[in-house]
N, C-alpha and C. Protein backbone atom coordinates (compact mmCIF):
# COMPACT_ATOMS: atom_id res chain seq x y z
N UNK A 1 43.64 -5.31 -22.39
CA UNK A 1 42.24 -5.32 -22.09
C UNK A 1 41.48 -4.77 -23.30
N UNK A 2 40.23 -5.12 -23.64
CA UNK A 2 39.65 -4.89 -24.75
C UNK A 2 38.37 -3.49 -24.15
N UNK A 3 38.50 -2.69 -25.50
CA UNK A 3 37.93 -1.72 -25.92
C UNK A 3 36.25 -1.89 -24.36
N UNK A 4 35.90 -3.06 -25.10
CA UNK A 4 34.33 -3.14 -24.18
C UNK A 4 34.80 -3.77 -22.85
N UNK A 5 35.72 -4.17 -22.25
CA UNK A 5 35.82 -4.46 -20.96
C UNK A 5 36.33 -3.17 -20.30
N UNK A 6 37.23 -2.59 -20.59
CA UNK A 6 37.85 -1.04 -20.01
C UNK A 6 36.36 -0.36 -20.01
N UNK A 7 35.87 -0.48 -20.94
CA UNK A 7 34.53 0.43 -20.71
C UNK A 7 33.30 0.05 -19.96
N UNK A 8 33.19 -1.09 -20.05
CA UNK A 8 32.76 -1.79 -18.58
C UNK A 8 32.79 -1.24 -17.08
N UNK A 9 34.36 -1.65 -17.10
CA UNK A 9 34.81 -1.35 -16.00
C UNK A 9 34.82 -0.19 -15.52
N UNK A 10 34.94 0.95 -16.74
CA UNK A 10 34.56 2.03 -15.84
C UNK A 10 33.64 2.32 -15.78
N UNK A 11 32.17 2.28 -16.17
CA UNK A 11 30.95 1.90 -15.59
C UNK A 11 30.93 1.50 -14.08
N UNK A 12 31.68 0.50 -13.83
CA UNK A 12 31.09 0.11 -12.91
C UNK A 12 32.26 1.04 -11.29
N UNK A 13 33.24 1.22 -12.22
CA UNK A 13 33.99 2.03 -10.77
C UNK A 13 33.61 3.32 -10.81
N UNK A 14 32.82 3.76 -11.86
CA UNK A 14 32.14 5.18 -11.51
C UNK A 14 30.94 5.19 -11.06
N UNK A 15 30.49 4.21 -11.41
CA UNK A 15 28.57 4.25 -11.39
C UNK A 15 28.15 4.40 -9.13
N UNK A 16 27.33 5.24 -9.13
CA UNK A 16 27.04 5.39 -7.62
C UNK A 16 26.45 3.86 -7.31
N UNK A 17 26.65 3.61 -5.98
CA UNK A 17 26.61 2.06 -5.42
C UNK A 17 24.96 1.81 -5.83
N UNK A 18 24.54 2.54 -5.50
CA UNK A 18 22.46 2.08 -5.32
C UNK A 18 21.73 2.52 -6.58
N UNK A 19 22.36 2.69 -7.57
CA UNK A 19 21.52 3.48 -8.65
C UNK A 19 21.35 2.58 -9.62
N UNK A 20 20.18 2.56 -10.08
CA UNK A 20 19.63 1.98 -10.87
C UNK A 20 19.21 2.03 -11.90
N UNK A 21 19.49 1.40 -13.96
CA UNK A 21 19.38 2.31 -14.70
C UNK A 21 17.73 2.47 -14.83
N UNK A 22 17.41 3.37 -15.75
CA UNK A 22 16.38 3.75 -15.71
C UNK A 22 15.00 2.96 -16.47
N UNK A 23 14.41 2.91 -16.03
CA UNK A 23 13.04 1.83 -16.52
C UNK A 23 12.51 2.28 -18.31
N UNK A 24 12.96 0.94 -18.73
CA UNK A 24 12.19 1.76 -20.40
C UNK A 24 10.85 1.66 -20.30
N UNK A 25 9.97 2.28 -20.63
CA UNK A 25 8.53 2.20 -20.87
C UNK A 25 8.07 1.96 -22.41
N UNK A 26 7.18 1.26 -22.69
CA UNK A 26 6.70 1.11 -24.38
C UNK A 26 5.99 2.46 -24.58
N UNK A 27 6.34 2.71 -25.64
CA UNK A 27 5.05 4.27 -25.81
C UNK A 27 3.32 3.96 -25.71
N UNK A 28 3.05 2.67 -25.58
CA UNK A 28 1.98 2.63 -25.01
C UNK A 28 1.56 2.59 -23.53
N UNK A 29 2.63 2.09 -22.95
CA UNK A 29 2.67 2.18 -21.79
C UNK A 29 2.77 3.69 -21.03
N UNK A 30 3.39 4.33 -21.38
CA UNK A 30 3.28 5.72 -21.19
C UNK A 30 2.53 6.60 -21.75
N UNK A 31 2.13 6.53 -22.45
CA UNK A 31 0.64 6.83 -23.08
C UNK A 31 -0.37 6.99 -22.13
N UNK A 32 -0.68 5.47 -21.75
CA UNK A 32 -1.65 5.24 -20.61
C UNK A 32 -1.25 6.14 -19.29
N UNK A 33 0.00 5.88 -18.94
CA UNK A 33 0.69 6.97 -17.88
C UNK A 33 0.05 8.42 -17.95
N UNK A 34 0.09 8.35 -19.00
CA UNK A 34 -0.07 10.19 -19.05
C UNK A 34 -1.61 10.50 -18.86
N UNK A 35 -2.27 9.36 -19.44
CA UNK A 35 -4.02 10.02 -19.68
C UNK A 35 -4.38 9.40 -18.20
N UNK A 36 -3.66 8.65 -17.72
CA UNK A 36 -4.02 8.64 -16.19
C UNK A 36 -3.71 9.43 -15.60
N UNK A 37 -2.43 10.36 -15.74
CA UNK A 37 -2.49 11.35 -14.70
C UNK A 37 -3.41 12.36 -14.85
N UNK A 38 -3.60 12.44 -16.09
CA UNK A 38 -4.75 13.43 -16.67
C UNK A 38 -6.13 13.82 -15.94
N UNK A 39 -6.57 12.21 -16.11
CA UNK A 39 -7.49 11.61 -15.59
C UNK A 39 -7.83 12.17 -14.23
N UNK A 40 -6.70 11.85 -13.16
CA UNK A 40 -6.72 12.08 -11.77
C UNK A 40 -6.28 13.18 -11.62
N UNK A 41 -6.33 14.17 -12.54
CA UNK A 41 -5.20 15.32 -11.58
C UNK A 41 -6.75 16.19 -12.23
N UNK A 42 -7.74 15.63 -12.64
CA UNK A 42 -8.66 16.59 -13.22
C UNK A 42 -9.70 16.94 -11.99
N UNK A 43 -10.16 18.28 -11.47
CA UNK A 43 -10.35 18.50 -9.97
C UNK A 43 -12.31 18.02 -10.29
N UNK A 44 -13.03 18.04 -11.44
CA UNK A 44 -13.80 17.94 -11.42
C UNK A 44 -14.20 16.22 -10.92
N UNK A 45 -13.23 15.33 -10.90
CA UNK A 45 -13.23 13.84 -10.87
C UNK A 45 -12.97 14.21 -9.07
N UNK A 46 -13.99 13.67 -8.53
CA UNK A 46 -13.82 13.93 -6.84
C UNK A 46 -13.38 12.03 -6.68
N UNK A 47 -11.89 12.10 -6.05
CA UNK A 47 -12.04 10.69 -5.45
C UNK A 47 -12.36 10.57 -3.85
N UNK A 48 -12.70 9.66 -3.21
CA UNK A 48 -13.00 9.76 -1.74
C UNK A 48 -12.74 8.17 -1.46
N UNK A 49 -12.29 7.91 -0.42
CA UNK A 49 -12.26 6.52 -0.26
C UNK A 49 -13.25 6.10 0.82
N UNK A 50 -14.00 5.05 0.20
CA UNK A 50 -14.99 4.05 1.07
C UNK A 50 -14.82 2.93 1.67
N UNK A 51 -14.76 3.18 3.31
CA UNK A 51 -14.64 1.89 3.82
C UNK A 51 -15.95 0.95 3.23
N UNK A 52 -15.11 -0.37 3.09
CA UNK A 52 -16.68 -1.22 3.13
C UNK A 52 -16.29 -2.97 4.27
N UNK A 53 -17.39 -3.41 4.11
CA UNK A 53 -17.04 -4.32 4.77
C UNK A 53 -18.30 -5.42 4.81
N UNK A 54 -18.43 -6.70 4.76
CA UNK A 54 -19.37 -7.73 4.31
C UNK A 54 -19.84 -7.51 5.85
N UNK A 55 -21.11 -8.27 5.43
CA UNK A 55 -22.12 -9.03 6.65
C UNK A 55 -21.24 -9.37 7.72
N UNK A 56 -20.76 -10.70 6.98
CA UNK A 56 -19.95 -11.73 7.95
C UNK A 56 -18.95 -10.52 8.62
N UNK A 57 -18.15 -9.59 8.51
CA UNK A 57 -16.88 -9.28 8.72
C UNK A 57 -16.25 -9.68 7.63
N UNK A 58 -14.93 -9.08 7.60
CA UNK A 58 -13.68 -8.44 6.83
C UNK A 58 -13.43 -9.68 6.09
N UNK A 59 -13.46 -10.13 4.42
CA UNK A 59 -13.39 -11.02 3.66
C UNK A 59 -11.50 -10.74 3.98
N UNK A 60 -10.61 -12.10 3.32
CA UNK A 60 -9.75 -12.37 3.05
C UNK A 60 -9.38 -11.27 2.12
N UNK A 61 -9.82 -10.69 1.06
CA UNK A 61 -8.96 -10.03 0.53
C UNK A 61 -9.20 -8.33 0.92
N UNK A 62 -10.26 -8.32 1.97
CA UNK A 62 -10.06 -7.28 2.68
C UNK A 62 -9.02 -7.04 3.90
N UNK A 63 -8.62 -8.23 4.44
CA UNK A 63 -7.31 -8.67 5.34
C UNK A 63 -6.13 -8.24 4.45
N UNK A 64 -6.46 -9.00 3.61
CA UNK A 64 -4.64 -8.90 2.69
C UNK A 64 -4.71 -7.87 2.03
N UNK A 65 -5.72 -6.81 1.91
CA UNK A 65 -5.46 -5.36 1.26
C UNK A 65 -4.75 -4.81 2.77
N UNK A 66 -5.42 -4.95 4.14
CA UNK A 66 -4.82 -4.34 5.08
C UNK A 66 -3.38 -4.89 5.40
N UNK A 67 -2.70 -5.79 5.14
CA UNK A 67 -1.75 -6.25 5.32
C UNK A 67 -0.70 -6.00 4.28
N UNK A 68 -1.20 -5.54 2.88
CA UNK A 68 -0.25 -4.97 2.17
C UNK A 68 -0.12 -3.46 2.69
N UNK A 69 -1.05 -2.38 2.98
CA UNK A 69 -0.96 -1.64 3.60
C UNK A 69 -0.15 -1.43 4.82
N UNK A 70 -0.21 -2.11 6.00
CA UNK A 70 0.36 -2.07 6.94
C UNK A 70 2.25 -2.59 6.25
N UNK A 71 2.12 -3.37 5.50
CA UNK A 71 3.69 -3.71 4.75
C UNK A 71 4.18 -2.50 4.34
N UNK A 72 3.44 -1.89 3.48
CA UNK A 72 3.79 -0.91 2.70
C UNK A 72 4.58 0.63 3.92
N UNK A 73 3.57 0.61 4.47
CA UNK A 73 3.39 2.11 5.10
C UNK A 73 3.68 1.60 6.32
N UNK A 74 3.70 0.61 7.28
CA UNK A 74 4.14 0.72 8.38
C UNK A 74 2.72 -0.27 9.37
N UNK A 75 3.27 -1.11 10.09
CA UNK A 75 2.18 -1.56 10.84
C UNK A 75 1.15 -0.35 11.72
N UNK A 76 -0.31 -0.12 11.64
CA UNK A 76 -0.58 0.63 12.30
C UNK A 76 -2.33 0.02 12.77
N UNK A 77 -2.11 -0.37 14.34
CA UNK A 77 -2.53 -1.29 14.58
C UNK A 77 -4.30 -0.48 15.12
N UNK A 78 -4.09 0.88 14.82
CA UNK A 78 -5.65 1.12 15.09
C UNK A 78 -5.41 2.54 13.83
N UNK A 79 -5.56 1.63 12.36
CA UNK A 79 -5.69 2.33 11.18
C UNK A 79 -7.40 2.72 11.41
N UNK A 80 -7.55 3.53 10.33
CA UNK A 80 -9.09 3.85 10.45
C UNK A 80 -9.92 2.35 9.87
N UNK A 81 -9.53 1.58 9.30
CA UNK A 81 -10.20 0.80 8.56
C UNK A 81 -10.51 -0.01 10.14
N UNK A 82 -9.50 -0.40 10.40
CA UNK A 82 -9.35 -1.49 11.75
C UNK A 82 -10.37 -0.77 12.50
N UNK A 83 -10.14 0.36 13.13
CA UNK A 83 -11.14 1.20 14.43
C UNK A 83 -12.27 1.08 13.92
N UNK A 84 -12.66 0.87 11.83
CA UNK A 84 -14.00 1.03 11.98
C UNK A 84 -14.55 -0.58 11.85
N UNK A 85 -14.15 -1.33 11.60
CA UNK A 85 -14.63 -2.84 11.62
C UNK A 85 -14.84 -3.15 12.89
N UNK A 86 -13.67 -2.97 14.15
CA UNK A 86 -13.97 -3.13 15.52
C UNK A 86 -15.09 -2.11 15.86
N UNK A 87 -15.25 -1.68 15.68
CA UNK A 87 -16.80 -0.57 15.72
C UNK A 87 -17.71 -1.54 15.39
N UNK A 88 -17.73 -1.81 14.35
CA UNK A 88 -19.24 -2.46 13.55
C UNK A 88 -19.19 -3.91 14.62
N UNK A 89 -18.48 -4.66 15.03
CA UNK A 89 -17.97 -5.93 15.88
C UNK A 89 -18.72 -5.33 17.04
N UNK A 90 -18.08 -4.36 17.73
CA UNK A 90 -18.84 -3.95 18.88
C UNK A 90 -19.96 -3.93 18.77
N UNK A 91 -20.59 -3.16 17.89
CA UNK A 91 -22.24 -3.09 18.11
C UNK A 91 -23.03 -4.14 17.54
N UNK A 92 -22.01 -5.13 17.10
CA UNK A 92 -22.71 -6.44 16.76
C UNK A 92 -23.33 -6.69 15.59
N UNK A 93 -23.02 -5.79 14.85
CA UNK A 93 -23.68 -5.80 13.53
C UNK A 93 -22.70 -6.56 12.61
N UNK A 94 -21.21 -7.23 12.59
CA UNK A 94 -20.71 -8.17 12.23
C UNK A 94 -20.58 -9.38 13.20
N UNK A 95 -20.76 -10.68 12.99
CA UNK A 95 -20.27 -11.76 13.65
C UNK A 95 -18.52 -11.96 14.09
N UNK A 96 -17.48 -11.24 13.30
CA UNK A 96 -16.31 -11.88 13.56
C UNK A 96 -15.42 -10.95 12.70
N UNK A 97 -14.31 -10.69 13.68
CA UNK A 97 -13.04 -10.02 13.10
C UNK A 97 -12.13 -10.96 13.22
N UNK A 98 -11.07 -10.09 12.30
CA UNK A 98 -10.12 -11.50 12.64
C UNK A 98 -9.01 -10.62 14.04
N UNK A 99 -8.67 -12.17 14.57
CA UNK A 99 -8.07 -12.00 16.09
C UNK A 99 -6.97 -10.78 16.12
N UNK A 100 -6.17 -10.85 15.19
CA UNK A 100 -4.85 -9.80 15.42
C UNK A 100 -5.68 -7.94 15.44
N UNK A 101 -7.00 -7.71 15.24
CA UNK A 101 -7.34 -6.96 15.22
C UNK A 101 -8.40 -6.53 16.17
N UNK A 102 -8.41 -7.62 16.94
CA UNK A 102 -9.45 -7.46 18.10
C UNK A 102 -9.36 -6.64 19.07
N UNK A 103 -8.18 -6.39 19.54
CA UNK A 103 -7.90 -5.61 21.16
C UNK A 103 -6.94 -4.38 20.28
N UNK A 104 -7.57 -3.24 20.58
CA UNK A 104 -6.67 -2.44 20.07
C UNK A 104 -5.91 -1.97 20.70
N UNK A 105 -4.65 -0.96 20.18
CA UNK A 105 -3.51 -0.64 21.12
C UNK A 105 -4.00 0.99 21.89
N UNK A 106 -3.69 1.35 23.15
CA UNK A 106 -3.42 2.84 23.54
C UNK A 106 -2.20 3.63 22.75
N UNK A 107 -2.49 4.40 22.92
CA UNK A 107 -1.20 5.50 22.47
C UNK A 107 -0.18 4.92 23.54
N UNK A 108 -0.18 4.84 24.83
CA UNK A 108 0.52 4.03 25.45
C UNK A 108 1.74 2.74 24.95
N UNK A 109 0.80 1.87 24.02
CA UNK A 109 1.12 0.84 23.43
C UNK A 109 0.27 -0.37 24.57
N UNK A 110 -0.25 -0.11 25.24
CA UNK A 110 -0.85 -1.24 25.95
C UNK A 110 -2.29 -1.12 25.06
N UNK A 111 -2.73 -2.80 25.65
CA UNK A 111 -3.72 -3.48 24.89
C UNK A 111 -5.00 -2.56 25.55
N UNK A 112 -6.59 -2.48 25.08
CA UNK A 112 -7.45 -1.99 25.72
C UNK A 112 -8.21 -3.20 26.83
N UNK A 113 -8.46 -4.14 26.38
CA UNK A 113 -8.75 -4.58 27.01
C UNK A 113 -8.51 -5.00 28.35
């Protein structure tokens, strides 16, 4: 067996099953890394997050931000964003939600309606 296959191989009968090697970054790329954390970790920069939401109701890529969300973190079918669009729906100040968000759930898990 040759020099680079033995060494291969033991790579791979030592290496832990799920580990993965480690990500190279360009030094510009980490660069940017750093003055972003900078950036955000600075207490005078206040972030706050703003729901928003169109006339009509919830544009398409306000759906598919909630749907990467719910992917990401877990389906959660009366998020604050959802409770507050069905809010604005209720009092009629939007025309239209979309359907999977219409009837919300109880802690129960039953529908309200």
């Amino acid at each position: 067996m040759s020099k680079l296959t033995e060494e291969s191989m033991r790579r791979v009968l030592n290496a832990p099953p799920n580990e993965e090697p480690p990500i190279e970054m360009s030094p510009e790329a980490d660069a940017a890394m750093r003055k972003l954390v900078e950036l955000f970790s600075d207490p005078a920069v206040v972030a706050r997050a703003h729901l928003r939401c169109s006339t009509e109701g919830p544009t398409e890529f306000d759906v598919l931000f909630e749907s990467i969300s719910d992917d990401q973190f877990g389906y959660e079918p009366n998020s604050k964003y959802k409770n507050w669009v069905r809010r604005l729906y209720s009092l009629g100040l939007i025309p239209r939600i979309p359907s999977e968000w219409a009837v919300a759930e109880t802690p129960e898990g039953k529908s309200e309606a």
